[in-house]
Protein backbone atom coordinates (compact mmCIF):
# COMPACT_ATOMS: atom_id res chain seq x y z
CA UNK A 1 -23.70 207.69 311.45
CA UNK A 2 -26.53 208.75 313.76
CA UNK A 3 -25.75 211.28 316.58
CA UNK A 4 -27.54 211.21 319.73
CA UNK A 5 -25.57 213.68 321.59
CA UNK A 6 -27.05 216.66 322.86
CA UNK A 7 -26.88 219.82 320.49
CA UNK A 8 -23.59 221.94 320.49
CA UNK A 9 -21.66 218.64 322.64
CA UNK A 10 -18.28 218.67 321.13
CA UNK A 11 -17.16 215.67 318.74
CA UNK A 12 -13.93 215.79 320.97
CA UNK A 13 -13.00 217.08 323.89
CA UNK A 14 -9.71 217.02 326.50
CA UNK A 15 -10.15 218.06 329.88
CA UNK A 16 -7.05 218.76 331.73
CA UNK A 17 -5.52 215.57 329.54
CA UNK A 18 -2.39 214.36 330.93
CA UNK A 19 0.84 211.84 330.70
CA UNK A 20 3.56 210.77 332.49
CA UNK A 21 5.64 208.10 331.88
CA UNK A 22 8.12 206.39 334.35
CA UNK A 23 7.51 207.79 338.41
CA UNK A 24 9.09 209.64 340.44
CA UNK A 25 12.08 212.30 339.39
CA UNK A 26 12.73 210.12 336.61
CA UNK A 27 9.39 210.63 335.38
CA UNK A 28 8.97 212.29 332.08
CA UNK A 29 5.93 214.56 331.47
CA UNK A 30 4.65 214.00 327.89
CA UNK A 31 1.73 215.64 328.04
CA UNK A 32 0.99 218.52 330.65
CA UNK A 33 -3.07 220.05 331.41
CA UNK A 34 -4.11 219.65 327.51
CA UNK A 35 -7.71 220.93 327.62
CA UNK A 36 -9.60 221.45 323.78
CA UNK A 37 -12.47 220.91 321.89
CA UNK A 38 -13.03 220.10 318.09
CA UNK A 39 -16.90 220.85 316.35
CA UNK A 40 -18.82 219.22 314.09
CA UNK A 41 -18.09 220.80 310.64
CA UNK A 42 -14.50 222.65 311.58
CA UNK A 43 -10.83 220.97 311.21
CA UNK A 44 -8.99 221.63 313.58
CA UNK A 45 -5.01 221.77 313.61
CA UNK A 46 -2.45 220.29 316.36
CA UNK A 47 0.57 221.94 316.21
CA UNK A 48 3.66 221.35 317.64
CA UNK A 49 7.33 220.67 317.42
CA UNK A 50 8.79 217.36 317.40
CA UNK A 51 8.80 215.84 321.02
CA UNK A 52 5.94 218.45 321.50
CA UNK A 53 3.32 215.45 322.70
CA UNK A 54 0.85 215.53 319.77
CA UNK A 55 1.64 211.59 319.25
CA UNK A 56 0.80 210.75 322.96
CA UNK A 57 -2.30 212.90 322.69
CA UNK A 58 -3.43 211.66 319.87
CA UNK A 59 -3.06 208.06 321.38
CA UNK A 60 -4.99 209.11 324.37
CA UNK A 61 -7.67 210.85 322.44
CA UNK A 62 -8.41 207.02 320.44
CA UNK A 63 -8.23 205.07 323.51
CA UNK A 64 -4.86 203.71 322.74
CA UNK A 65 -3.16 204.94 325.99
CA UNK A 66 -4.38 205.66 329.20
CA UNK A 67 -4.27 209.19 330.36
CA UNK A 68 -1.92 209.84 333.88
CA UNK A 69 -4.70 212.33 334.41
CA UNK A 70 -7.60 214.51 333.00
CA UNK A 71 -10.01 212.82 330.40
CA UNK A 72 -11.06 212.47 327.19
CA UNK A 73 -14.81 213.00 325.55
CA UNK A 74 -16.20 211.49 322.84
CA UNK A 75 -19.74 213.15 321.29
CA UNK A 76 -20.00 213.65 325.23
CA UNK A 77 -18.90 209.78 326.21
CA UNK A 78 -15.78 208.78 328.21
CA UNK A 79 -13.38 207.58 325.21
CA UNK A 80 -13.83 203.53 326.69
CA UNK A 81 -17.59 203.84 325.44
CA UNK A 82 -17.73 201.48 322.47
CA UNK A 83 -20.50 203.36 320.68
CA UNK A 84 -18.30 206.40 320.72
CA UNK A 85 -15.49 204.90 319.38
CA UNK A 86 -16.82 203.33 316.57
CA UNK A 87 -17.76 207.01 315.53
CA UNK A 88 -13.71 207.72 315.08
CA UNK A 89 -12.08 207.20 312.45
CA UNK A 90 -8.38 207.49 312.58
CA UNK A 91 -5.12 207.80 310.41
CA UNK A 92 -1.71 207.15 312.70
CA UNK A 93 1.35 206.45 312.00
CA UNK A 94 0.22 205.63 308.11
CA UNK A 95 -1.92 203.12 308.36
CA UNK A 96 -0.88 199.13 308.73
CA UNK A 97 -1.71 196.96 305.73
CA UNK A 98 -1.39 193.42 304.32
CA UNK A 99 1.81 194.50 301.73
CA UNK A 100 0.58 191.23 299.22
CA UNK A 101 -3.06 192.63 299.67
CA UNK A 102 -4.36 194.96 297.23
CA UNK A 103 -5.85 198.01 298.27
CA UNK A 104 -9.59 197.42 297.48
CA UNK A 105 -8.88 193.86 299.75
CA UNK A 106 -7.07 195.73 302.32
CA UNK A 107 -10.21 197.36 302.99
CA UNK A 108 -12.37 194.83 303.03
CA UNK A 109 -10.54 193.02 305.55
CA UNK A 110 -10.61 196.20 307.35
CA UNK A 111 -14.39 196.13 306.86
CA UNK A 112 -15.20 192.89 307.97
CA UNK A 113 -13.00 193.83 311.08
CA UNK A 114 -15.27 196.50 311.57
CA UNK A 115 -18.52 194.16 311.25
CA UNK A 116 -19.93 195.80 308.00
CA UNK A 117 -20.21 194.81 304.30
CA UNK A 118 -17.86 197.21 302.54
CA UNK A 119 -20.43 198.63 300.51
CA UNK A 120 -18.47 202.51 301.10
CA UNK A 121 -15.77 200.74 299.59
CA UNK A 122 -15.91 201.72 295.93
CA UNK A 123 -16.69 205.39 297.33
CA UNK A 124 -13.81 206.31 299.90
CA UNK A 125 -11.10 204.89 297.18
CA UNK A 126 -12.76 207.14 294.63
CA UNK A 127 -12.62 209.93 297.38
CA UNK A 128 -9.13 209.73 297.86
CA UNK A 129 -8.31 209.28 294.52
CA UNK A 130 -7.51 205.47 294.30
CA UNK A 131 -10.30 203.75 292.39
CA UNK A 132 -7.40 203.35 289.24
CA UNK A 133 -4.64 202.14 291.60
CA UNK A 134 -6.98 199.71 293.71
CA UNK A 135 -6.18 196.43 292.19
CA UNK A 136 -2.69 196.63 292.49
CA UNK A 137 -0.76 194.51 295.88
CA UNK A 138 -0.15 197.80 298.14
CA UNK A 139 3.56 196.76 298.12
CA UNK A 140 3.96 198.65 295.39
CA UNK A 141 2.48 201.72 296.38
CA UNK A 142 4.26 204.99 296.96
CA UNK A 143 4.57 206.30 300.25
CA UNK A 144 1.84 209.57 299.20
CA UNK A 145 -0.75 205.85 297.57
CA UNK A 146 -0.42 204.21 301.18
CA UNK A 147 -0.93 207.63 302.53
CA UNK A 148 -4.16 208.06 300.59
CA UNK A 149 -5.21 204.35 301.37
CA UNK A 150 -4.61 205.34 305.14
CA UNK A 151 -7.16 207.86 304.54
CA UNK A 152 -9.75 205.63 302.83
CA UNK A 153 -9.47 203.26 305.62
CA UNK A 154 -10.41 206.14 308.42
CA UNK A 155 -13.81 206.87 306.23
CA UNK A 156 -14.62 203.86 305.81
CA UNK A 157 -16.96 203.33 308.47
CA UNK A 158 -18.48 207.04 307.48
CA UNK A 159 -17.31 208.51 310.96
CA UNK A 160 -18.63 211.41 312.28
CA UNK A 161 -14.77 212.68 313.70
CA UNK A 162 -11.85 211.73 311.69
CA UNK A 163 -8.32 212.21 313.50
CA UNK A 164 -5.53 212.34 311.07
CA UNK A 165 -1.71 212.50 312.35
CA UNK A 166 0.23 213.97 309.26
CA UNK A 167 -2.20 213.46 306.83
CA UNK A 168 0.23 214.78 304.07
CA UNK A 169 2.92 212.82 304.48
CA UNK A 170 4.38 211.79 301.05
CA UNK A 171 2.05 213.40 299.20
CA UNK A 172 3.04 215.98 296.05
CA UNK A 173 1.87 219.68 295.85
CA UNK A 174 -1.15 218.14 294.01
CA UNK A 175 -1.76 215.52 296.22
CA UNK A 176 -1.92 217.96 299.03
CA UNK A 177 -4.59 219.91 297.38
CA UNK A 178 -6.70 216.80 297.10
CA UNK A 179 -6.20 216.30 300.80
CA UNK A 180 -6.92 220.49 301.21
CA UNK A 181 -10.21 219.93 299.43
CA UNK A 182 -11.01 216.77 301.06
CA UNK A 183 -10.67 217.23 304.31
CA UNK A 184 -12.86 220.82 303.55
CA UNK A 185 -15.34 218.45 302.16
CA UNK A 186 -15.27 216.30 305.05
CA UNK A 187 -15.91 219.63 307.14
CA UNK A 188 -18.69 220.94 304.98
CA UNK A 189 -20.39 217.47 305.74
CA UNK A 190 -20.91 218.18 309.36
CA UNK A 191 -17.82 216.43 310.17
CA UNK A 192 -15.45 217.27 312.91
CA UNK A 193 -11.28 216.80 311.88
CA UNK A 194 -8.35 217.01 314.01
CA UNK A 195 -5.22 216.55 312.49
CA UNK A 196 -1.69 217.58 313.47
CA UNK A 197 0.57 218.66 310.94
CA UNK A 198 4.16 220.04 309.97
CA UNK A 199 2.96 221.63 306.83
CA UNK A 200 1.78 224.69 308.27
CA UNK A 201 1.19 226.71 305.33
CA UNK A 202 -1.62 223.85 304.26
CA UNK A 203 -2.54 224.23 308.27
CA UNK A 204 -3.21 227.86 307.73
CA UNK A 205 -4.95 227.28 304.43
CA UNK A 206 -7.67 224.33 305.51
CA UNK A 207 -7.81 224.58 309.02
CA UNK A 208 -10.35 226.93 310.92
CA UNK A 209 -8.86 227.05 314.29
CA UNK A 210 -5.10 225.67 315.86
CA UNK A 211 -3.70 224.08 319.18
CA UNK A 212 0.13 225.15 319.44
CA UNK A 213 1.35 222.54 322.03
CA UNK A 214 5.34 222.61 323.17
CA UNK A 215 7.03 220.77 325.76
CA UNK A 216 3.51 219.31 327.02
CA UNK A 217 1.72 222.11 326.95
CA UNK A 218 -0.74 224.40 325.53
CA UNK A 219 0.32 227.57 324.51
CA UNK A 220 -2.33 228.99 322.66
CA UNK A 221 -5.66 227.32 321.06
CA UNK A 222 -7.52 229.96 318.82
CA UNK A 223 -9.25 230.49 315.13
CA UNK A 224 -6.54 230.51 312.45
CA UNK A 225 -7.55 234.28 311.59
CA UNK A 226 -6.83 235.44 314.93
CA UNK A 227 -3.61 234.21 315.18
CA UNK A 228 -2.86 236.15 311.67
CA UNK A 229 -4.60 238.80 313.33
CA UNK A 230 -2.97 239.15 316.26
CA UNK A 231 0.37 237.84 315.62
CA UNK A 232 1.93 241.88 316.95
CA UNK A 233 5.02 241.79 315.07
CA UNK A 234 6.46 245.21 313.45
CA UNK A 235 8.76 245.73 310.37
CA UNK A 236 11.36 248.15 311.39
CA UNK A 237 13.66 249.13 308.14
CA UNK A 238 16.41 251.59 309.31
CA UNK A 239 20.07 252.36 309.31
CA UNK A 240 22.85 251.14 310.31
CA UNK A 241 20.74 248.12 311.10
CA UNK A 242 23.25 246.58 313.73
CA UNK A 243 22.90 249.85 315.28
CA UNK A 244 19.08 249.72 314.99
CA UNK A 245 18.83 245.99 316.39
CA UNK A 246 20.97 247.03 319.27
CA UNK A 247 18.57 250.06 320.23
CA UNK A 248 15.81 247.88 320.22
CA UNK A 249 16.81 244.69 321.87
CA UNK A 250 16.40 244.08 325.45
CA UNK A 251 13.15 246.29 325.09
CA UNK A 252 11.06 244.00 322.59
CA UNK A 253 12.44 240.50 320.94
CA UNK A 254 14.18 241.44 317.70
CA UNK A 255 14.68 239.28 314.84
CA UNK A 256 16.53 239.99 311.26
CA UNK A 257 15.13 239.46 308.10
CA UNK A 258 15.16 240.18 304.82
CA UNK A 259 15.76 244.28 304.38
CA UNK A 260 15.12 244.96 308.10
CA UNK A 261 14.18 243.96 312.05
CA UNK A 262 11.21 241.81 312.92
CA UNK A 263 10.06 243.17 316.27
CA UNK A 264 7.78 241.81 318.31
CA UNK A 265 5.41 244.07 319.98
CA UNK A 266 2.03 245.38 319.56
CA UNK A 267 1.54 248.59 317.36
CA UNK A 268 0.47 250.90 319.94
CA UNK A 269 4.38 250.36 320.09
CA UNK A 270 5.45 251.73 317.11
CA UNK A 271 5.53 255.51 318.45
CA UNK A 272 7.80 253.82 321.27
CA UNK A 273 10.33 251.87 319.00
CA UNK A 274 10.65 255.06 316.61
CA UNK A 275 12.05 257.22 319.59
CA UNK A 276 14.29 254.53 320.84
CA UNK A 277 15.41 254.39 317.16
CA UNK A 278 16.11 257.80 316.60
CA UNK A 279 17.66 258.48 320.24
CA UNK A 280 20.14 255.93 318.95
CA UNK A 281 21.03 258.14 316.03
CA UNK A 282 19.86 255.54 313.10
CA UNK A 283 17.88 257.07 309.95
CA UNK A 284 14.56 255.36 310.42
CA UNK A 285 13.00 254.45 306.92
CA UNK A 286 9.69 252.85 308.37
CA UNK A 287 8.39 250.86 310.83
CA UNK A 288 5.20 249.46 310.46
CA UNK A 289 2.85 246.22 310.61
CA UNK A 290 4.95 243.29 309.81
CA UNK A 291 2.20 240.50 308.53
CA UNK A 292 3.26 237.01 309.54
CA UNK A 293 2.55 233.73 308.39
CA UNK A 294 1.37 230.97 310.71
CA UNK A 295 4.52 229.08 310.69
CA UNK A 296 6.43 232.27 311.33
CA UNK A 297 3.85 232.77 314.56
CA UNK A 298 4.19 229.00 315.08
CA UNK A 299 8.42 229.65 315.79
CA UNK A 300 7.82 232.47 317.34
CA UNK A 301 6.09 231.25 320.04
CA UNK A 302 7.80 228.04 320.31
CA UNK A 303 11.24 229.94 320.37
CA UNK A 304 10.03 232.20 323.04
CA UNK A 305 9.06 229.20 325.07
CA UNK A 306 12.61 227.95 324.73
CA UNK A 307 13.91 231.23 325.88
């Protein structure tokens, strides 16, 4: 689609989004001072526990719901500007489709909904991997085939930002890589993707930078490499080890695993933890930079939230 926007204008962007439903004490805040933006030619994770918001944000961010406060951009537009919207293309809650419909007609009646001729058709099913399976009635699909159809149906209008809410559901390990490399593809197109996910070792793989969202609100947004980066956990690996975690807790948050402590604190700490462990009388066998994954920096911060 053409862009008209002004050069560097985000393909999304939430200012101070957010949602309260019911008034008063019984009120419930969904969604609490959200702000973000997503760029042409990155994907872009939303990460979160359940109850965390991302479904109310991502209904805000298509127009679906009305915000309580803050807004929502579009290529620079409020989200009610028509022109905007028909830039979007969107995946939620799977996709809704005519069961005694084939696939290929699903999206045509999705295409003439959308005022166009279908002629992207034959290329989005062959995108997601669906050209064989497109005859058959999509009540027979699996859940990963409606998945994939789901998918189709958001590029079908060629959009310039695709929103995807758990893109992956249903899918095998190698229909996850086809949604890796597509979504990638999509990104090395110029396009802009946000998509929240569960599957955050795929999230850490395909995703340049994250939103971790709990309770509401934003904890951290940054690049995927700087969270990996600067996720300041140590490996401690001494004994006794009950004798060892009790030296150190209180001081830094402690966590077992597998032959030692998790410890979180930065490594100018390391000195620090080391005298603490040897006032305590344990043999100390090594402490030193404990890499973590994303989904172990996704609980950690969560958890701490909780705390």
């Amino acid at each position: 689609m053409p862009t008209s926007e002004p050069s560097g204008t985000p393909a999304l962007e939430l200012r101070a989004l957010g949602k309260t439903y019911g008034r008063g004490a019984r009120g419930k805040r969904a969604v609490d001072d959200v702000s973000l933006s997503v760029r042409h030619g990155e994907v872009y994770g939303f990460l979160g526990p359940n109850g965390a918001g991302k479904s109310t944000t991502i209904r805000m961010a298509l127009g679906l719901i009305r915000p309580s406060d803050g807004e929502v951009r579009l290529f620079g537009q409020p989200v009610s500007d028509k022109h905007a919207l028909r830039r979007v293309g969107s995946l939620v809650d799977g996709g809704t489709f005519y069961p005694f419909l084939s696939g290929r007609d699903n999206l045509r009646v999705l295409a003439r909904t959308q005022g166009h001729d279908g002629a992207r058709i034959e290329a989005v099913l062959e995108r997601v991997d669906l050209a064989r399976d497109a005859r058959r009635k999509v009540k027979g699909y699996s859940t990963g085939m409606k998945q994939r159809l789901g998918v189709a149906a958001a590029l079908l209008d060629d959009p310039d930002l695709v929103i995807l809410d758990e893109p992956a559901n249903g899918l095998d390990a190698a229909g996850i890589q086809d949604m890796r490399n597509l979504l990638r593809g999509l990104a090395a197109d110029g396009k802009a993707v946000f998509l929240s996910s569960h599957l955050l070792h795929e999230v850490e793989q395909i995703c340049d930078r994250v939103a971790i969202v709990h309770k509401g609100k934003l904890l951290r947004e940054a690049t995927v490499r700087d969270l990996l980066d600067h996720g300041q956990a140590l490996r401690v690996e001494a004994e006794p080890l009950d004798a060892a975690e009790t030296a150190l807790q209180g001081k830094w948050p402690v966590q077992r695993v597998q032959d030692g402590l998790s410890v979180q604190a930065p490594r100018a700490d390391a000195p620090a933890i080391v005298r603490q462990l040897v006032e305590a009388g344990t043999d100390v066998f090594r402490v030193g930079p404990d890499d973590q994954s994303l989904e172990e920096i996704f609980l950690t911060m969560t958890r701490d939230t909780d705390a």
